[in-house]
Protein backbone atom coordinates (compact mmCIF):
# COMPACT_ATOMS: atom_id res chain seq x y z
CA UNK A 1 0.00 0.00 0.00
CA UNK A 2 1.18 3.67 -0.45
CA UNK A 3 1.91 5.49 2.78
CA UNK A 4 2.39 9.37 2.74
CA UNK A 5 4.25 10.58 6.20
CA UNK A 6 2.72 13.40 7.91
CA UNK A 7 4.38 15.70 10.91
CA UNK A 8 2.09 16.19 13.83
CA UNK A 9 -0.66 17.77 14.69
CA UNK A 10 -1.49 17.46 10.71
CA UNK A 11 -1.60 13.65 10.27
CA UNK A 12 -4.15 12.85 13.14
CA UNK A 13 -6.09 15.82 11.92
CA UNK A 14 -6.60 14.72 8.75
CA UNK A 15 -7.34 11.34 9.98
CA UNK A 16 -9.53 12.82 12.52
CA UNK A 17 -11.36 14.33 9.40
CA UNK A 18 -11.33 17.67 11.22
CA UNK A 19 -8.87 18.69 7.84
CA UNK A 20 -10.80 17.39 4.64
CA UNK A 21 -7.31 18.11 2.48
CA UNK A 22 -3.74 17.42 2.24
CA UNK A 23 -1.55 20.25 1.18
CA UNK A 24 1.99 19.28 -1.19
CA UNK A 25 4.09 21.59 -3.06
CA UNK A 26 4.17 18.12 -5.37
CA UNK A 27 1.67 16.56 -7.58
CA UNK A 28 0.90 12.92 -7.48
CA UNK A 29 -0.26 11.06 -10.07
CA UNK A 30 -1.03 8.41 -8.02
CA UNK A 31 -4.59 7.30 -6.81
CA UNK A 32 -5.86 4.70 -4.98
CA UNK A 33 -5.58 3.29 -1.44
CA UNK A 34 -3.37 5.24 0.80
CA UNK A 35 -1.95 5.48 4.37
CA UNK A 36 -1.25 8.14 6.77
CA UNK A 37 1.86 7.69 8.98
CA UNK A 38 2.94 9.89 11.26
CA UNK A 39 6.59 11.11 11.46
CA UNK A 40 8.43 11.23 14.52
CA UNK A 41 8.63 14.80 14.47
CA UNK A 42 5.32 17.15 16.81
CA UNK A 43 5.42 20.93 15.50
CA UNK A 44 5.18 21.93 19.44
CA UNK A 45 4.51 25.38 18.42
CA UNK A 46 1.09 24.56 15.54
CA UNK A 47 -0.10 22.41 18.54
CA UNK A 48 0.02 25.09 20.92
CA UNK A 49 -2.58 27.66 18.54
CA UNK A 50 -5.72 27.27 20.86
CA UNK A 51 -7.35 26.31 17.78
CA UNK A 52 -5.25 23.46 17.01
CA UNK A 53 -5.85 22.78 20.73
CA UNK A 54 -9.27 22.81 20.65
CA UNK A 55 -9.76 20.57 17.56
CA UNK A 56 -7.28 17.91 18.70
CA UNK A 57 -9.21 18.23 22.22
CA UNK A 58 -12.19 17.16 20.73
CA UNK A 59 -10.54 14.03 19.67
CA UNK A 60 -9.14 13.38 23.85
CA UNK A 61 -5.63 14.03 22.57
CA UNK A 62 -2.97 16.65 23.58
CA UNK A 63 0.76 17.44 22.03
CA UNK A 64 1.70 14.70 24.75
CA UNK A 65 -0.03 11.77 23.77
CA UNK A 66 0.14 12.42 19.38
CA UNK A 67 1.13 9.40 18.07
CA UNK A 68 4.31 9.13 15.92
CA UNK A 69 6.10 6.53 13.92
CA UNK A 70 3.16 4.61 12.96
CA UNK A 71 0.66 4.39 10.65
CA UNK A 72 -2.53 5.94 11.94
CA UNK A 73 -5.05 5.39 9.05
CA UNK A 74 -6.25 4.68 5.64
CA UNK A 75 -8.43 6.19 2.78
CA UNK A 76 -8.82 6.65 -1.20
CA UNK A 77 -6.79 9.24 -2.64
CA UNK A 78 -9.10 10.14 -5.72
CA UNK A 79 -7.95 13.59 -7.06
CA UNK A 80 -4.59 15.65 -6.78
CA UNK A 81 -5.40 19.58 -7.81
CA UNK A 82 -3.85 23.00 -8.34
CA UNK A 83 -4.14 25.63 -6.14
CA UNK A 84 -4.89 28.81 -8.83
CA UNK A 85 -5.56 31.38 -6.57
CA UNK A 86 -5.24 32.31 -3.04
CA UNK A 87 -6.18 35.38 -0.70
CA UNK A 88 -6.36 35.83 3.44
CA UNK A 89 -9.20 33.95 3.56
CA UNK A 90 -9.74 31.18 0.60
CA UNK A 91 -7.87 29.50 -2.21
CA UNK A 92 -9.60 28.61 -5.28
CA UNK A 93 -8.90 24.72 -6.78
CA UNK A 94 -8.64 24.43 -10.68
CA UNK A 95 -11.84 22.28 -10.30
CA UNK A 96 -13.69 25.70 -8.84
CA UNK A 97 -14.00 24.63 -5.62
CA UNK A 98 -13.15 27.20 -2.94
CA UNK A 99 -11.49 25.83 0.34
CA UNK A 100 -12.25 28.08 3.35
CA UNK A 101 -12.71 27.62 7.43
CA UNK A 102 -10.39 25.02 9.24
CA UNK A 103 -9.42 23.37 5.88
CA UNK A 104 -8.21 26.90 4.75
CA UNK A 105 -6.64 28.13 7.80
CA UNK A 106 -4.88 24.25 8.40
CA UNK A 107 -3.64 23.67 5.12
CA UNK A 108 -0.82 25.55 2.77
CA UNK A 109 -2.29 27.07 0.09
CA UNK A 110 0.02 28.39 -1.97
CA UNK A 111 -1.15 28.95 -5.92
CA UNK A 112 0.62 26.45 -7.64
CA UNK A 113 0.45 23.82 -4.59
CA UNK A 114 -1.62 20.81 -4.27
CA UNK A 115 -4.81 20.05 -2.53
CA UNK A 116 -4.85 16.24 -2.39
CA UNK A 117 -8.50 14.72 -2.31
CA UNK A 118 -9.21 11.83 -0.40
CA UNK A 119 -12.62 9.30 0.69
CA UNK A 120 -12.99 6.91 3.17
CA UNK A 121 -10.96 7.72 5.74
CA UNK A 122 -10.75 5.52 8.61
CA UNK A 123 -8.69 5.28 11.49
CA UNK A 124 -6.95 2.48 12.63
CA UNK A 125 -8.18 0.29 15.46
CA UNK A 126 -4.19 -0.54 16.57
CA UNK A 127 -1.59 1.71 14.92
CA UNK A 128 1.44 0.48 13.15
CA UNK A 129 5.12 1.32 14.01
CA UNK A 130 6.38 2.11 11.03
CA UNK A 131 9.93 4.35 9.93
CA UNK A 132 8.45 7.14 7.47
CA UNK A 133 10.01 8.46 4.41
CA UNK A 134 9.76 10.92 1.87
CA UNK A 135 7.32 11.00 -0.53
CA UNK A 136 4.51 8.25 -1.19
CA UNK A 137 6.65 5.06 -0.21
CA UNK A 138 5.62 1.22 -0.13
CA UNK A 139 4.44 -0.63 3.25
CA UNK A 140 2.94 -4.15 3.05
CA UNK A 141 -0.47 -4.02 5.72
């Protein structure tokens, strides 16, 4: 299966499905099954936005208990698009869609970036240890 590494708080957020989008400065051409793994590495300082807090909190989890180094969930990545325009409050997807609220303000969207588009996400009932790497990269579940 195809695993995509995530730093924390953004892999368990998407997983959570409180983020509906990925954000890459890469395309993929890729779709299909994929995982979310979470690297080893917490951004200490994204977790502390009350926001971030607050979302996460929702969930029961904290920047102490994140998990990292394992494979957290699963879901369909069905589309891969271009960011074409961007303000303070929105970006605008080449398919006309217009991202805004938490998936705006906990995502990068830079114009000529990638929103990747995913169904069917489900969390894992026992996550998997797993060393991360760069890019989309092969595990066998």
């Amino acid at each position: 299966m195809k695993v995509l590494s995530m730093i924390q708080p953004w892999a368990s957020l998407f997983v959570l499905q409180e983020v509906k989008y990925e954000t890459r400065s890469w395309k993929t051409n890729y779709r299909g099954s994929l995982a979310i793994h979470t690297s080893k590495k917490i951004d200490k300082a994204v977790c502390a936005h009350p926001a971030i807090r607050g979302l996460l909190g929702k969930h029961g989890y904290s920047v102490e208990d994140l998990p990292t180094g394992q494979i957290i969930g699963t879901c369909q990545l069905i589309n891969c698009l271009k960011v074409v325009e961007k303000n303070s409050k929105s970006a605008l997807l080449e398919d006309g869609r217009l991202v805004s609220g938490n998936d705006f303000f906990a995502g990068d969207y830079q114009e000529g970036g990638y929103v990747w588009v995913v169904e069917d996400m489900q969390m894992l009932d026992t996550f998997i240890p797993a060393k991360g790497q760069l890019g989309l990269w092969e595990y066998d579940l």
